[in-house]
C-alpha atoms as a PDB file:
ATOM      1  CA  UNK A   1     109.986 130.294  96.426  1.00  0.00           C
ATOM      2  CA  UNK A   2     112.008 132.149  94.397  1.00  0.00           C
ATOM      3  CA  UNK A   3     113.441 136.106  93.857  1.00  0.00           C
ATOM      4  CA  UNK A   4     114.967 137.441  90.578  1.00  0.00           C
ATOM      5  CA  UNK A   5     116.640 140.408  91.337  1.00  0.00           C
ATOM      6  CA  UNK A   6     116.854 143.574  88.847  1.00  0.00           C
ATOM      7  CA  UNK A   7     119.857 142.360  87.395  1.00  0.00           C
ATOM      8  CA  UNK A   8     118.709 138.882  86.398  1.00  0.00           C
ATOM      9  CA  UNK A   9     115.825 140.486  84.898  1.00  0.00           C
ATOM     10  CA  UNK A  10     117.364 142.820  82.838  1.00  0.00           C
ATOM     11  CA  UNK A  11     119.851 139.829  81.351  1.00  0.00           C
ATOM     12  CA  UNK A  12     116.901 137.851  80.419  1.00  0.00           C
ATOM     13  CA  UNK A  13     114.722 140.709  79.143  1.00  0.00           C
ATOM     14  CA  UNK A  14     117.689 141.805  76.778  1.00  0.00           C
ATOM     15  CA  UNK A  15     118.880 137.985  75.563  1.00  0.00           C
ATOM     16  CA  UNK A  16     121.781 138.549  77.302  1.00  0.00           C
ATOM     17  CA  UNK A  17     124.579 135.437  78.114  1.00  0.00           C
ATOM     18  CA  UNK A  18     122.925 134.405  81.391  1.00  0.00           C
ATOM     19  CA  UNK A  19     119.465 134.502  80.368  1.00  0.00           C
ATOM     20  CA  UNK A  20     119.126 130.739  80.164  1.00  0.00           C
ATOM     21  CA  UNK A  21     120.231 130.542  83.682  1.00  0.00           C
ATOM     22  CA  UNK A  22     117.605 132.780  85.350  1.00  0.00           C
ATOM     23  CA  UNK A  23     115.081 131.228  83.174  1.00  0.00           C
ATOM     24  CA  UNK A  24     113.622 128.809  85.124  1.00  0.00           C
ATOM     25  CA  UNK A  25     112.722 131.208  87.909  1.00  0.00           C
ATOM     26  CA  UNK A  26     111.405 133.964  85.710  1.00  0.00           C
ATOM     27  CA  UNK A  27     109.210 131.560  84.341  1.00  0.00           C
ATOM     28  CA  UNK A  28     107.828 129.650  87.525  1.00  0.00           C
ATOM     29  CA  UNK A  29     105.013 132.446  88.152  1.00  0.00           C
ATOM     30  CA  UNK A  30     103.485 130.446  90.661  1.00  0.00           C
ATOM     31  CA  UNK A  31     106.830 130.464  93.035  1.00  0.00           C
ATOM     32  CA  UNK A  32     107.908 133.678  91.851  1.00  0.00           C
ATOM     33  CA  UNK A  33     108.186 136.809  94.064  1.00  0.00           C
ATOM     34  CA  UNK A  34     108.953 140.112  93.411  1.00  0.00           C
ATOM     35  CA  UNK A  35     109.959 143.011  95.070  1.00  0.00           C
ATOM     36  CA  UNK A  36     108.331 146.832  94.176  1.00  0.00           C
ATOM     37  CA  UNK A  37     111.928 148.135  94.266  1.00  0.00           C
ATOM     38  CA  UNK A  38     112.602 145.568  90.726  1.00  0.00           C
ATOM     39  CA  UNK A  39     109.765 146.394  88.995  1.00  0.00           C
ATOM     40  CA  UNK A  40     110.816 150.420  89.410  1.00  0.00           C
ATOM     41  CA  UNK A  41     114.824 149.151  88.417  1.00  0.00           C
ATOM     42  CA  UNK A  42     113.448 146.960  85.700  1.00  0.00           C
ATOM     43  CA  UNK A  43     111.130 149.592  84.337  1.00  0.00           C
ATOM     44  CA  UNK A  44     113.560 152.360  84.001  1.00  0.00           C
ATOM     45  CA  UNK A  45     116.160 150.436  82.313  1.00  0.00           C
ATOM     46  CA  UNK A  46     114.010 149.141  79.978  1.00  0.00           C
ATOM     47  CA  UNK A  47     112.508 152.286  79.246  1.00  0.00           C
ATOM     48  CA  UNK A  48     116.006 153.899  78.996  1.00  0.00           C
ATOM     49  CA  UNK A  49     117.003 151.831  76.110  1.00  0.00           C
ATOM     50  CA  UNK A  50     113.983 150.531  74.464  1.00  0.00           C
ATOM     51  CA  UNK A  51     110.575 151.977  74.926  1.00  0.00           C
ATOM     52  CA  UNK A  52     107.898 152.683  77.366  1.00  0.00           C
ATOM     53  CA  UNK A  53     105.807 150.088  75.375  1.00  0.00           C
ATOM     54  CA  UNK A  54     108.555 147.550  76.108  1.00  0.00           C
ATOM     55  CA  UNK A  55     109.172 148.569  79.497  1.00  0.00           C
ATOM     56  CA  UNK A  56     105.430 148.021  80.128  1.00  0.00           C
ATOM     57  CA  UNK A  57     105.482 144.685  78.575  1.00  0.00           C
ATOM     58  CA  UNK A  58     108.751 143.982  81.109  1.00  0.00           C
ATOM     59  CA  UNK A  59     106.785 144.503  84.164  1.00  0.00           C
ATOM     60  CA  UNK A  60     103.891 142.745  82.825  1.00  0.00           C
ATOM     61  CA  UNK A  61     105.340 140.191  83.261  1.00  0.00           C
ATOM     62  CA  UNK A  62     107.145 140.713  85.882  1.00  0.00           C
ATOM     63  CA  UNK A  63     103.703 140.945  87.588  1.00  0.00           C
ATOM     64  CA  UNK A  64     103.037 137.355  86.786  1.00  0.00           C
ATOM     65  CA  UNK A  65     104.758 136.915  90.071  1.00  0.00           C
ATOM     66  CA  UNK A  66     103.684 138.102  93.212  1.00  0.00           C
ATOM     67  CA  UNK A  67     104.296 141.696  93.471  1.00  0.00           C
ATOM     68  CA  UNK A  68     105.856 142.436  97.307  1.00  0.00           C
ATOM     69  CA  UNK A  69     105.409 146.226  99.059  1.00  0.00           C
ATOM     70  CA  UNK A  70     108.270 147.180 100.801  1.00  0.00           C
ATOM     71  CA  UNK A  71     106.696 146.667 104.668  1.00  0.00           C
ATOM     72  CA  UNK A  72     108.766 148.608 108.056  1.00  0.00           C
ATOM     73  CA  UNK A  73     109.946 145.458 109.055  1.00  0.00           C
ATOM     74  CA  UNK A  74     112.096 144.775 105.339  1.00  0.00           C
ATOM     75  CA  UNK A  75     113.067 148.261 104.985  1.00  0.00           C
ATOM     76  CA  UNK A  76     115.021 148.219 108.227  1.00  0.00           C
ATOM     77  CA  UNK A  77     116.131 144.340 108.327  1.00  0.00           C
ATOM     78  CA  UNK A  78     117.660 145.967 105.096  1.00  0.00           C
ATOM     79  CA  UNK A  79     119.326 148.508 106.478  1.00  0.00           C
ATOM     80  CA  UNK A  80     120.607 146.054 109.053  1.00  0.00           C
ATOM     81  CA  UNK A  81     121.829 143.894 106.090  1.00  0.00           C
ATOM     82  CA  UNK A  82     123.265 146.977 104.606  1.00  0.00           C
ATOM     83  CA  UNK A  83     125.351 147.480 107.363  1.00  0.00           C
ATOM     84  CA  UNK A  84     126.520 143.771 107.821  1.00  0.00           C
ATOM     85  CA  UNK A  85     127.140 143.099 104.379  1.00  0.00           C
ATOM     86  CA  UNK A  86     128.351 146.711 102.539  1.00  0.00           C
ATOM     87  CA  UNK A  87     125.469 146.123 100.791  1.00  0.00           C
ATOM     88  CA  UNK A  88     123.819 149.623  98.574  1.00  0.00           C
ATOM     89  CA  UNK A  89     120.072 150.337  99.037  1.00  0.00           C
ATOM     90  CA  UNK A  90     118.476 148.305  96.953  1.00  0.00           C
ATOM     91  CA  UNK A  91     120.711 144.942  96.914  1.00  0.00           C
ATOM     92  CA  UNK A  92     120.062 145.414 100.540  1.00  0.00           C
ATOM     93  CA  UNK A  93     116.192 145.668 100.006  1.00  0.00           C
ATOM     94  CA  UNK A  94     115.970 143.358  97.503  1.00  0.00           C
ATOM     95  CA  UNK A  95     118.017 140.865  99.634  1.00  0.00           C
ATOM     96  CA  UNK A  96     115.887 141.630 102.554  1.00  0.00           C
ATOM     97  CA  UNK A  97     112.818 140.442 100.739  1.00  0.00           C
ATOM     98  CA  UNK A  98     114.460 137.417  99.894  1.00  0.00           C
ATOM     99  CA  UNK A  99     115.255 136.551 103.399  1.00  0.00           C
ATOM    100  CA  UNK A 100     111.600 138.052 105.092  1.00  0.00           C
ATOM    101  CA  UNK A 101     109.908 135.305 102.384  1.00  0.00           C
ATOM    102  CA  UNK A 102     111.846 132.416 102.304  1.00  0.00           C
ATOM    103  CA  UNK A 103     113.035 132.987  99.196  1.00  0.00           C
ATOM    104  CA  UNK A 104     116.077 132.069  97.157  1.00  0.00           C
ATOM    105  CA  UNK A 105     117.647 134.907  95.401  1.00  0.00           C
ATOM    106  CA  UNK A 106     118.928 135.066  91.607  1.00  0.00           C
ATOM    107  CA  UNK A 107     121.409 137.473  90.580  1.00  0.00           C
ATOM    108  CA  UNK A 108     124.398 138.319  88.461  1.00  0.00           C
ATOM    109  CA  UNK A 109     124.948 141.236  91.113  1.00  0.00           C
ATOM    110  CA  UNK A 110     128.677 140.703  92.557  1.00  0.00           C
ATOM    111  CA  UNK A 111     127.468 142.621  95.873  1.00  0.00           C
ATOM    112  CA  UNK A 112     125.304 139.584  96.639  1.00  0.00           C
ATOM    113  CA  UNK A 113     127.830 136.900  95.605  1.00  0.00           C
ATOM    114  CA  UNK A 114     128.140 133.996  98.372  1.00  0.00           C
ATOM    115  CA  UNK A 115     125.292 135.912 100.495  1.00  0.00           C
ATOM    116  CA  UNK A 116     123.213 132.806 102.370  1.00  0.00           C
ATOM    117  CA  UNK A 117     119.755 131.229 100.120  1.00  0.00           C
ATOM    118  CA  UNK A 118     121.644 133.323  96.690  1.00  0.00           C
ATOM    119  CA  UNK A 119     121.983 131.997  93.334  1.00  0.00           C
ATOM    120  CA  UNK A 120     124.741 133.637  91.447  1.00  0.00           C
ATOM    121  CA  UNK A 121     126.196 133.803  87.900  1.00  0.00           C
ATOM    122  CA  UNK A 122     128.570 136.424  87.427  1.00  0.00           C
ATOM    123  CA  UNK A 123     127.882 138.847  84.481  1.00  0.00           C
ATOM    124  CA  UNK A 124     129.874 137.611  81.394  1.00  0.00           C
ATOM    125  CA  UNK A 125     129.847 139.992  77.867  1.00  0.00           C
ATOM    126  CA  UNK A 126     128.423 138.491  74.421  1.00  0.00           C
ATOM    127  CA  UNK A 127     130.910 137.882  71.791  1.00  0.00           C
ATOM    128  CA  UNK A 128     130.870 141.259  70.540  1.00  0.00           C
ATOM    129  CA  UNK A 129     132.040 142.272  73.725  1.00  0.00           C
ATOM    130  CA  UNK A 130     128.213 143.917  74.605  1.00  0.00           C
ATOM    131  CA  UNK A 131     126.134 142.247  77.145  1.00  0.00           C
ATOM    132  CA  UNK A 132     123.322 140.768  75.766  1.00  0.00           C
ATOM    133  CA  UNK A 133     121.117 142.495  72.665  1.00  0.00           C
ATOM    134  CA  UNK A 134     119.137 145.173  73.664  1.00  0.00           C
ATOM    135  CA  UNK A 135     115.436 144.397  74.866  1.00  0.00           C
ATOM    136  CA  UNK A 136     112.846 143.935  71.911  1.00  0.00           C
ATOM    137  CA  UNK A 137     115.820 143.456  69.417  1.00  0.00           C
ATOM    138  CA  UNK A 138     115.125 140.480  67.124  1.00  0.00           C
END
């Protein structure tokens, strides 16, 4: 099973230098999972700098996955992970999810960097010094 986090998603929505690295999980619907808290992060961002169109088209699919509520039991295992790990609200959520569903977690976030079960690549900038193209750009 598998989590992309917000960040992943936004690199491979916009082309961006790590996109063939979170890839594979994106793509593997079947043992994909994803947490309410990304589609809202994914959504906005995309929305922000595209369109609502494209930001629609983002979560999409991003629903090809299994979409996760945030349940009592995450929400405070996060804050407990919060705590533990200096981790902000929704790395900590996000994380949480991971953890409550088995799941190994893809980022480029640095606050989850050499966490347990996570798969990091740190954030690297194009050649024009920009990271990635923006979403929908051809």
């Amino acid at each position: 099973m598998n989590l992309v986090d917000s960040s992943a998603w936004i690199e491979y929505f916009f082309g961006g230098p790590n996109a063939s690295f979170f890839a594979a999980p994106i793509e593997a619907g079947d043992d994909l999972v994803v947490p309410v808290i990304c589609l809202y992060e994914v959504f906005r961002k995309v929305n922000a700098v595209g369109s609502e169109a494209q930001a629609l088209q983002a979560v999409a699919q991003m629903k090809q996955g299994r979409v996760i509520d945030l349940t009592e039991d995450v929400a405070l295992g996060a804050a407990l992970l919060s705590l533990k790990h200096k981790l902000p609200m929704a790395d900590s959520l996000i994380y949480a999810t991971a953890r409550a569903r088995g799941a190994v977690l893809w980022t480029q976030d640095d606050h989850l960097k050499g966490l347990p079960n996570v798969r990091y690549r740190g954030a690297r900038t194009g050649k024009n010094g920009r990271r990635g193209r923006r979403a929908g750009d051809s």
